[in-house]
PDB file of N, CA and C in Angstrom:
ATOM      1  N   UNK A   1       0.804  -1.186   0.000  1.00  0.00           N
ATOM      2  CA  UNK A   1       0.000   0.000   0.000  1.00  0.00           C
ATOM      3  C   UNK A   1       0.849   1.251   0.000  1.00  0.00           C
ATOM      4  N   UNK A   2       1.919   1.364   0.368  1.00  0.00           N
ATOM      5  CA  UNK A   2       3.041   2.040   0.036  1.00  0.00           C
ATOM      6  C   UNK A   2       3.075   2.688  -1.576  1.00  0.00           C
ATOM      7  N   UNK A   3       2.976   3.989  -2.017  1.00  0.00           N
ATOM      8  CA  UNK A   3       2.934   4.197  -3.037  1.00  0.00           C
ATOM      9  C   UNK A   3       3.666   5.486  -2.993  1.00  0.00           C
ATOM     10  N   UNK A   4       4.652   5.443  -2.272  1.00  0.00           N
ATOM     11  CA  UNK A   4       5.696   6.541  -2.275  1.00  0.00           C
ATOM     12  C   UNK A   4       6.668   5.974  -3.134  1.00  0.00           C
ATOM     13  N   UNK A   5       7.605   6.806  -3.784  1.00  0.00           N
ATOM     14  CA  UNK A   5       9.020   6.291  -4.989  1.00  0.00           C
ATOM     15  C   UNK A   5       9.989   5.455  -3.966  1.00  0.00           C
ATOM     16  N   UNK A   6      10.571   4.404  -4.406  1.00  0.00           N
ATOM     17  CA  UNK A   6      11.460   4.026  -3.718  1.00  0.00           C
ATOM     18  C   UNK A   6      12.469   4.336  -3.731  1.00  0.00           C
ATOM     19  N   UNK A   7      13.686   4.292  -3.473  1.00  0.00           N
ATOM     20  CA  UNK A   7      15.155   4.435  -3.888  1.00  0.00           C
ATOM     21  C   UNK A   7      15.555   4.743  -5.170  1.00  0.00           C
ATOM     22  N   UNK A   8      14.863   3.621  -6.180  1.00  0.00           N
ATOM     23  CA  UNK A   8      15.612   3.804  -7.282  1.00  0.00           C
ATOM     24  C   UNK A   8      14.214   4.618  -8.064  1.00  0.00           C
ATOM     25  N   UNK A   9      13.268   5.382  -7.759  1.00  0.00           N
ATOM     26  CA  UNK A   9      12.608   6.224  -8.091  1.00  0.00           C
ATOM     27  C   UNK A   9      11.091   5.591  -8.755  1.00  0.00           C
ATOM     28  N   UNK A  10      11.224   4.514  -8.766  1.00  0.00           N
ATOM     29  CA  UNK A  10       9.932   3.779  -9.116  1.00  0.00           C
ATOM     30  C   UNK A  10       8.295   3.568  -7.967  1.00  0.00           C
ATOM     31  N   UNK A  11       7.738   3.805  -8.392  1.00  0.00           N
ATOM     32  CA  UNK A  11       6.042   3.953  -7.499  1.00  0.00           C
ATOM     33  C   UNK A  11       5.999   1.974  -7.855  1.00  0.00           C
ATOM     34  N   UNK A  12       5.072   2.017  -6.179  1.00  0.00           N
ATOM     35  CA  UNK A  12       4.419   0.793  -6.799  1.00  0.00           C
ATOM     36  C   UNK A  12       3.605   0.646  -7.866  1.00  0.00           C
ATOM     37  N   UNK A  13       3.358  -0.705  -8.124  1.00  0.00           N
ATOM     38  CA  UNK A  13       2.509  -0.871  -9.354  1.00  0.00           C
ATOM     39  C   UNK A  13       1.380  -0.670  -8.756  1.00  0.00           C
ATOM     40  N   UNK A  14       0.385  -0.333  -7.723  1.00  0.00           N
ATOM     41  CA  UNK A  14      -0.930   0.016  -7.094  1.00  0.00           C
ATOM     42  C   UNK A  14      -1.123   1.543  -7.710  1.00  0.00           C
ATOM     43  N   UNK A  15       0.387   2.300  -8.079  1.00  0.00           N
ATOM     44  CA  UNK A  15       0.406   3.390  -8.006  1.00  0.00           C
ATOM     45  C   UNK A  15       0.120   3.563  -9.442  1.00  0.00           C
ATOM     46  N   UNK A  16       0.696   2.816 -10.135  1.00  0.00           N
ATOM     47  CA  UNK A  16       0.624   2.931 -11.660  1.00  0.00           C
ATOM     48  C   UNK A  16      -0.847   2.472 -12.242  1.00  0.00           C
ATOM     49  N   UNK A  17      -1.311   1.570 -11.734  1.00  0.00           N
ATOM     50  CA  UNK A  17      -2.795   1.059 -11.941  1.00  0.00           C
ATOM     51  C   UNK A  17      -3.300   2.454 -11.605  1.00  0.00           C
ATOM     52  N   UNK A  18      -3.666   2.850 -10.875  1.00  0.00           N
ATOM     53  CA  UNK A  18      -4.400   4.020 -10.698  1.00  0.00           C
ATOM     54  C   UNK A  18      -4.217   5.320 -11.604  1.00  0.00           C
ATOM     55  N   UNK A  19      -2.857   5.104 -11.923  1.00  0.00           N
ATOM     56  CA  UNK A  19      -2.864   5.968 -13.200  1.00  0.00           C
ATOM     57  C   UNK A  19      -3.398   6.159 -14.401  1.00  0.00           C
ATOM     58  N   UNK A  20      -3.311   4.604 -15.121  1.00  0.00           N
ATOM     59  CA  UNK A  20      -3.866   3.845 -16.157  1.00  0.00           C
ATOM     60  C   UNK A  20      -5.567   4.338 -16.086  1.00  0.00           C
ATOM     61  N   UNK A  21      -5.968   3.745 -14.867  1.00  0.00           N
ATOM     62  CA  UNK A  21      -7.683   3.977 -14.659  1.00  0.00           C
ATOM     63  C   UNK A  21      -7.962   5.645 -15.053  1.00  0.00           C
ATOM     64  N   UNK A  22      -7.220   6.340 -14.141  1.00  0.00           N
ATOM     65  CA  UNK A  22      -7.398   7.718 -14.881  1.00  0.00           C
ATOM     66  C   UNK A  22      -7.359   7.910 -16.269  1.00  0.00           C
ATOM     67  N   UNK A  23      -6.370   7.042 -16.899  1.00  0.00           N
ATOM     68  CA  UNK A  23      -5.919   7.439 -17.885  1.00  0.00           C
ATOM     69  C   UNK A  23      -7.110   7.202 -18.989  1.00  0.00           C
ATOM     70  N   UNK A  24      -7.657   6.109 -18.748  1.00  0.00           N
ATOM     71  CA  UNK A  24      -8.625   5.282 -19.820  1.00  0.00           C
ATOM     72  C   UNK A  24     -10.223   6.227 -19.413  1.00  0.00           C
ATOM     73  N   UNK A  25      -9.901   6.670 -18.300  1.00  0.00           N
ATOM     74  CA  UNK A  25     -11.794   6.764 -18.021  1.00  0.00           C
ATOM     75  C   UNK A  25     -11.245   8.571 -18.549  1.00  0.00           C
ATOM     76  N   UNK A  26     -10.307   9.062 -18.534  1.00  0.00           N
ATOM     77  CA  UNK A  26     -10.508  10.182 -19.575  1.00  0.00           C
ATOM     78  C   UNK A  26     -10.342  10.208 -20.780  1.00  0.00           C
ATOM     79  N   UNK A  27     -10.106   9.030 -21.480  1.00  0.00           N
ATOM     80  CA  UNK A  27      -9.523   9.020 -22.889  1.00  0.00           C
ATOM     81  C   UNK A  27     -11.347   8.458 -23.275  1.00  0.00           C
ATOM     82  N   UNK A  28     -12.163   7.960 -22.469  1.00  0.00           N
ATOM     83  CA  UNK A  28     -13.303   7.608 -22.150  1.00  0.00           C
ATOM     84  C   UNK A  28     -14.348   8.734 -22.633  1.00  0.00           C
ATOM     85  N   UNK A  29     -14.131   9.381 -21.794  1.00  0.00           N
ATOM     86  CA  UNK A  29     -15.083  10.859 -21.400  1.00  0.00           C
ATOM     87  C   UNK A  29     -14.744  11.860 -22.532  1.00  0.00           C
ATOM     88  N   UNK A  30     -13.359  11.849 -22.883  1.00  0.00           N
ATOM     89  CA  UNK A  30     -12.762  12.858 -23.782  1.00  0.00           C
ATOM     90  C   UNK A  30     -13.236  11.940 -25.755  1.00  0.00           C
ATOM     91  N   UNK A  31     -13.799  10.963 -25.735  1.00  0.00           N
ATOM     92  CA  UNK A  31     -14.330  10.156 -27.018  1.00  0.00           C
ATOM     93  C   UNK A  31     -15.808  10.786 -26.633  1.00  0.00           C
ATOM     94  N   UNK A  32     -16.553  11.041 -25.420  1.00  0.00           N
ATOM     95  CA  UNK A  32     -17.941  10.833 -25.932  1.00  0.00           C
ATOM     96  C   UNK A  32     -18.445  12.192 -25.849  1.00  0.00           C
ATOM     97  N   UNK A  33     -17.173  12.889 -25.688  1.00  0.00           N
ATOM     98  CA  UNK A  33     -17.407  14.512 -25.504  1.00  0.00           C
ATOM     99  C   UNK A  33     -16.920  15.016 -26.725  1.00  0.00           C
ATOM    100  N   UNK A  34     -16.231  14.275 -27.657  1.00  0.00           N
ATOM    101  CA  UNK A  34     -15.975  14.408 -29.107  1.00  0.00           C
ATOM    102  C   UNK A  34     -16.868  13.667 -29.825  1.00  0.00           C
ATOM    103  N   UNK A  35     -17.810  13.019 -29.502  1.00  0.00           N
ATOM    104  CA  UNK A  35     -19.285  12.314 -30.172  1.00  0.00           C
ATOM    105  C   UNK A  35     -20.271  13.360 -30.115  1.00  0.00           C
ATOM    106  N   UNK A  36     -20.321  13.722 -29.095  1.00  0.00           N
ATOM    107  CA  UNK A  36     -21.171  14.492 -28.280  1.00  0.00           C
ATOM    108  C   UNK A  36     -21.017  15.818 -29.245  1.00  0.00           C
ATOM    109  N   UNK A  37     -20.130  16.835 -29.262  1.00  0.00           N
ATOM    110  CA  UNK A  37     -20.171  17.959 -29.991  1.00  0.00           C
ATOM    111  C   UNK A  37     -20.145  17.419 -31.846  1.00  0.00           C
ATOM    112  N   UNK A  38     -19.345  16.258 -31.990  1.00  0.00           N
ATOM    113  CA  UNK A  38     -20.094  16.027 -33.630  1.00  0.00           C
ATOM    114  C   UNK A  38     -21.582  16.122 -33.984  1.00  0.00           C
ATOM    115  N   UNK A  39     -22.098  15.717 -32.897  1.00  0.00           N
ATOM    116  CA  UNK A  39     -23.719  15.196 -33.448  1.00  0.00           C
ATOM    117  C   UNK A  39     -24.733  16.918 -33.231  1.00  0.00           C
ATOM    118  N   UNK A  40     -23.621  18.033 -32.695  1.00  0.00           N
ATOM    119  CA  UNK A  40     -24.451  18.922 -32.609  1.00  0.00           C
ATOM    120  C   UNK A  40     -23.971  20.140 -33.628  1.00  0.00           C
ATOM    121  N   UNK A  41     -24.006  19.791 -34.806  1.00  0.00           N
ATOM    122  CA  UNK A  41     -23.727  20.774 -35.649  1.00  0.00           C
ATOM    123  C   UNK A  41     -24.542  22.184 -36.599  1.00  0.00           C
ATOM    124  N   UNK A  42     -25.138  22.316 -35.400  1.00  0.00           N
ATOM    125  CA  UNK A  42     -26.760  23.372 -35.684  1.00  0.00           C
ATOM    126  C   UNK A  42     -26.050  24.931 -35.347  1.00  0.00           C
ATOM    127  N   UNK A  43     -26.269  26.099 -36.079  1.00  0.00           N
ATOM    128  CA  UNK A  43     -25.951  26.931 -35.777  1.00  0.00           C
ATOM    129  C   UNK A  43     -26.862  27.430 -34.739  1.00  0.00           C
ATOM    130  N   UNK A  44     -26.278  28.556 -33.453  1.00  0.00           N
ATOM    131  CA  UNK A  44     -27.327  28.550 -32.526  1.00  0.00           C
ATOM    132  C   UNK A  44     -26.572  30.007 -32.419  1.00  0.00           C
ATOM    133  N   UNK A  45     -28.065  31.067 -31.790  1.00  0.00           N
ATOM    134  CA  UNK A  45     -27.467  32.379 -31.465  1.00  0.00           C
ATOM    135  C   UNK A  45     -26.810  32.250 -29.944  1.00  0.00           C
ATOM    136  N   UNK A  46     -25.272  32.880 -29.943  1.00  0.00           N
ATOM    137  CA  UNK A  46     -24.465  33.109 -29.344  1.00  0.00           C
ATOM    138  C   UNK A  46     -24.528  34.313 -28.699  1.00  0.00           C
ATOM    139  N   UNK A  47     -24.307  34.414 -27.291  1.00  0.00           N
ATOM    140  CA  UNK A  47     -24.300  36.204 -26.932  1.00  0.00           C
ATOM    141  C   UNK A  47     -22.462  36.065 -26.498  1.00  0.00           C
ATOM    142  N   UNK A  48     -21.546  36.192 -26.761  1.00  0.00           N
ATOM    143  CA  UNK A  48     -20.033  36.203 -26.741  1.00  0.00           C
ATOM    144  C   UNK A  48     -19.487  37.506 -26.335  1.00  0.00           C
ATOM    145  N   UNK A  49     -18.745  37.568 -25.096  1.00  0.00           N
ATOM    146  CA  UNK A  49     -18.444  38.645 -24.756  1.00  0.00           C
ATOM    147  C   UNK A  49     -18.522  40.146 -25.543  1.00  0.00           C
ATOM    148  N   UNK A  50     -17.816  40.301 -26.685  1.00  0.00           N
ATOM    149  CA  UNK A  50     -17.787  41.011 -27.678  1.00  0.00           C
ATOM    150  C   UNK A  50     -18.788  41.389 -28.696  1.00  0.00           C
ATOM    151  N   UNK A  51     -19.780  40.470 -28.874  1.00  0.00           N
ATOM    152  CA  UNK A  51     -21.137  40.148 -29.720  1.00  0.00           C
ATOM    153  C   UNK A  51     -21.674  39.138 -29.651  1.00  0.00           C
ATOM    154  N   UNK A  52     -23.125  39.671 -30.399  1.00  0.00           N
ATOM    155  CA  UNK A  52     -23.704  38.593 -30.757  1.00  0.00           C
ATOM    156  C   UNK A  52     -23.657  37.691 -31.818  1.00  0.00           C
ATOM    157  N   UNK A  53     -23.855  36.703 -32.469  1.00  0.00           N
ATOM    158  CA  UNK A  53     -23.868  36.222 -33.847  1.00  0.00           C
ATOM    159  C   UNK A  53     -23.993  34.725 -33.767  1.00  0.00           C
ATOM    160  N   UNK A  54     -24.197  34.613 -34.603  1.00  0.00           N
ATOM    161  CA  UNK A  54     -24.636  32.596 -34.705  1.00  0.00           C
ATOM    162  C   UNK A  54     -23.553  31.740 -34.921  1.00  0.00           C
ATOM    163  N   UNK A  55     -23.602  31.063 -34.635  1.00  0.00           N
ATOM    164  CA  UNK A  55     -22.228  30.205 -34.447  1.00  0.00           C
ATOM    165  C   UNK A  55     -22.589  28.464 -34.184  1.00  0.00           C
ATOM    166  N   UNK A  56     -21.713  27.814 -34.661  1.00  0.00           N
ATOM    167  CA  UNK A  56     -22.250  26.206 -34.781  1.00  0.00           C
ATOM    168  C   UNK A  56     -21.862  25.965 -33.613  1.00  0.00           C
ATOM    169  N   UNK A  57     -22.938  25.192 -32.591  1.00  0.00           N
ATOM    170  CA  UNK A  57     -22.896  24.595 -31.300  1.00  0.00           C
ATOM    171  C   UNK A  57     -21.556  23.782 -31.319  1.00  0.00           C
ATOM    172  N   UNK A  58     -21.189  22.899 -32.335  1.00  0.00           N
ATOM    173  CA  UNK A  58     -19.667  22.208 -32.027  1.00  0.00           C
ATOM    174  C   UNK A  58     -18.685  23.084 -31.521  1.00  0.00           C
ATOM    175  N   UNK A  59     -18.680  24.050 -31.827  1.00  0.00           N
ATOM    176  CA  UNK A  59     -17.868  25.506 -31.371  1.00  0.00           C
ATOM    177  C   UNK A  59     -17.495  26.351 -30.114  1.00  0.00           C
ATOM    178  N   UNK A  60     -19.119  26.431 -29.715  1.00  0.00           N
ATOM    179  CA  UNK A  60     -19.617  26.571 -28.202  1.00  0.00           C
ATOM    180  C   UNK A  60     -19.246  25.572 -27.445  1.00  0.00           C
ATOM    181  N   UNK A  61     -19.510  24.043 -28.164  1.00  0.00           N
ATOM    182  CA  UNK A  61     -19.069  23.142 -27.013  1.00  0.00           C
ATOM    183  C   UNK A  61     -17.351  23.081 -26.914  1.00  0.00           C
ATOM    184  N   UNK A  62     -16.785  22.921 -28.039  1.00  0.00           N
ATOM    185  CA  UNK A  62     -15.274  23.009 -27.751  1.00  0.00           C
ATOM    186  C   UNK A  62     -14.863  23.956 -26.786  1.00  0.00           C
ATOM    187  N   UNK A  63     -15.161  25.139 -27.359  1.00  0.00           N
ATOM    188  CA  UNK A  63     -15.032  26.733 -26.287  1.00  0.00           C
ATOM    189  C   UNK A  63     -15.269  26.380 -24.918  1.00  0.00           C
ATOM    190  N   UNK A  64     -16.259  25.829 -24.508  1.00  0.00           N
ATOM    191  CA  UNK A  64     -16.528  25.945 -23.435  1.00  0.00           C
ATOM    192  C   UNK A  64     -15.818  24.464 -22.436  1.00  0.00           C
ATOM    193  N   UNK A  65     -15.718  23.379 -23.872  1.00  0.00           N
ATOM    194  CA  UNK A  65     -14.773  22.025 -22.933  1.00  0.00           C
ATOM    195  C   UNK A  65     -13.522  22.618 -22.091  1.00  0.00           C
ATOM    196  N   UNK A  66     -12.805  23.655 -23.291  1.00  0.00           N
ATOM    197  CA  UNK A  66     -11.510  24.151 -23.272  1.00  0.00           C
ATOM    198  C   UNK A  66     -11.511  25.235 -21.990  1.00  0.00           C
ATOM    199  N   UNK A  67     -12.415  26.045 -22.115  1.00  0.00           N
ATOM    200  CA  UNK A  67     -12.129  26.492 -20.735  1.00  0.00           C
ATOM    201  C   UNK A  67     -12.351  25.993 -19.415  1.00  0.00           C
ATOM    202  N   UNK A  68     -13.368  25.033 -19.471  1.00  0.00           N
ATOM    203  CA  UNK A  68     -13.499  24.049 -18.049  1.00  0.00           C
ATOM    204  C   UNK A  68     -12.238  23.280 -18.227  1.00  0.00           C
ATOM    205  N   UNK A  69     -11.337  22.623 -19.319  1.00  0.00           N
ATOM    206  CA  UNK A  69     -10.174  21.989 -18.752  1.00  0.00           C
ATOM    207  C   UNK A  69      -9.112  22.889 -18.032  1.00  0.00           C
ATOM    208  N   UNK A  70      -8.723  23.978 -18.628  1.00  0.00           N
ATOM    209  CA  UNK A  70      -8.130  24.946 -18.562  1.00  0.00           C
ATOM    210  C   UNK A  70      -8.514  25.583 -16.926  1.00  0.00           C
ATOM    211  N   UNK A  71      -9.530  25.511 -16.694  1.00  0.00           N
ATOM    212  CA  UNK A  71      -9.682  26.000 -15.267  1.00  0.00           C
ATOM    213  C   UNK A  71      -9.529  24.673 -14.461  1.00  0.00           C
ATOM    214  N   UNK A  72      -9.808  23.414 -14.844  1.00  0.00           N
ATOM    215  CA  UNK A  72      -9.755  22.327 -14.129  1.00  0.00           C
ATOM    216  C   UNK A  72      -7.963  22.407 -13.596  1.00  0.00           C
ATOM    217  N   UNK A  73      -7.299  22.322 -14.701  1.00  0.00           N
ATOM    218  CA  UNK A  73      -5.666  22.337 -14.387  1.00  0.00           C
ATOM    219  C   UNK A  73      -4.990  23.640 -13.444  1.00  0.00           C
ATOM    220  N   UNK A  74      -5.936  24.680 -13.576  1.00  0.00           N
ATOM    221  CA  UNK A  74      -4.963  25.319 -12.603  1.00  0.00           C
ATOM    222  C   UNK A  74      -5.756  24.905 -11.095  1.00  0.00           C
ATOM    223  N   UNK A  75      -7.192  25.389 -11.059  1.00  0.00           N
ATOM    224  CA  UNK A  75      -7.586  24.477  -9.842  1.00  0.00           C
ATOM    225  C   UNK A  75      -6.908  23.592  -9.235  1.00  0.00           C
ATOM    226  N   UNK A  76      -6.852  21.996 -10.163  1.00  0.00           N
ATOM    227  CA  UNK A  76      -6.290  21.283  -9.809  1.00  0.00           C
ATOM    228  C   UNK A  76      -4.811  21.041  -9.639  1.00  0.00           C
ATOM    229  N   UNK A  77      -3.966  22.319  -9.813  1.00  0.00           N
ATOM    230  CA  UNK A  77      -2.422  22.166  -9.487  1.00  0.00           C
ATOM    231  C   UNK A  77      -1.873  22.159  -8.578  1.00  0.00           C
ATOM    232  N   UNK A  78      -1.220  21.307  -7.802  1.00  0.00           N
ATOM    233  CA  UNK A  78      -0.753  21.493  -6.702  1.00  0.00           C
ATOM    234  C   UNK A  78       1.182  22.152  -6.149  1.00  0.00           C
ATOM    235  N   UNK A  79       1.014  22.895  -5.436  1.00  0.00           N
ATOM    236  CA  UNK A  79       2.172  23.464  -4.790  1.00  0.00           C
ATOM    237  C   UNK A  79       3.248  22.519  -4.623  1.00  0.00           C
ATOM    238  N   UNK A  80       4.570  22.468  -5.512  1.00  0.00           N
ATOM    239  CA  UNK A  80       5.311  21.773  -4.785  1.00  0.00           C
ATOM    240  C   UNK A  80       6.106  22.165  -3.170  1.00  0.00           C
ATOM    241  N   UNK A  81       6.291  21.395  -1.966  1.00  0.00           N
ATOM    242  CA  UNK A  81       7.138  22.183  -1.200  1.00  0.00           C
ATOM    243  C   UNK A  81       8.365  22.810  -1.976  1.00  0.00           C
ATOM    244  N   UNK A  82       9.003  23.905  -1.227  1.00  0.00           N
ATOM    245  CA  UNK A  82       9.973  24.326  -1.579  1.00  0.00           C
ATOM    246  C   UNK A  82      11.205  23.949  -0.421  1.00  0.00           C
TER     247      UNK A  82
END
């Protein structure tokens, strides 16, 4: 249960499994969120900081994936000690 680096800098494999799982259930989420904005290719009125104007929902949804990841990563960054 130890999943600190050892000596020669390697994590247990408990540690690496858990990586993998992350790895697949976003490569997961990140396929049906690229299904998901294909199937919505309808232009829809936009109110966008700057203006208004119509714009294809695949667009809106990218825009808006990109800034929830983008806020997810700094949220989620953590401090190394110094």
């Amino acid at each position: 249960m130890n999943d600190l680096p050892t000596r020669s800098g390697a994590r247990s494999p408990e540690r690496s499994r858990r990586q993998q799982a992350r790895l697949v259930v976003g490569l997961v989420l990140s396929g049906l969120g690229v299904v998901f904005a294909l199937l919505n290719l309808d232009e829809v009125g936009v109110n966008w900081i700057i203006g208004t104007w119509d714009t294809p929902l695949i667009v809106v949804i990218a825009v808006s994936v990109l800034v929830g990841a983008g806020l997810g990563f700094l949220v989620g960054r953590q401090r190394r000690p110094d």
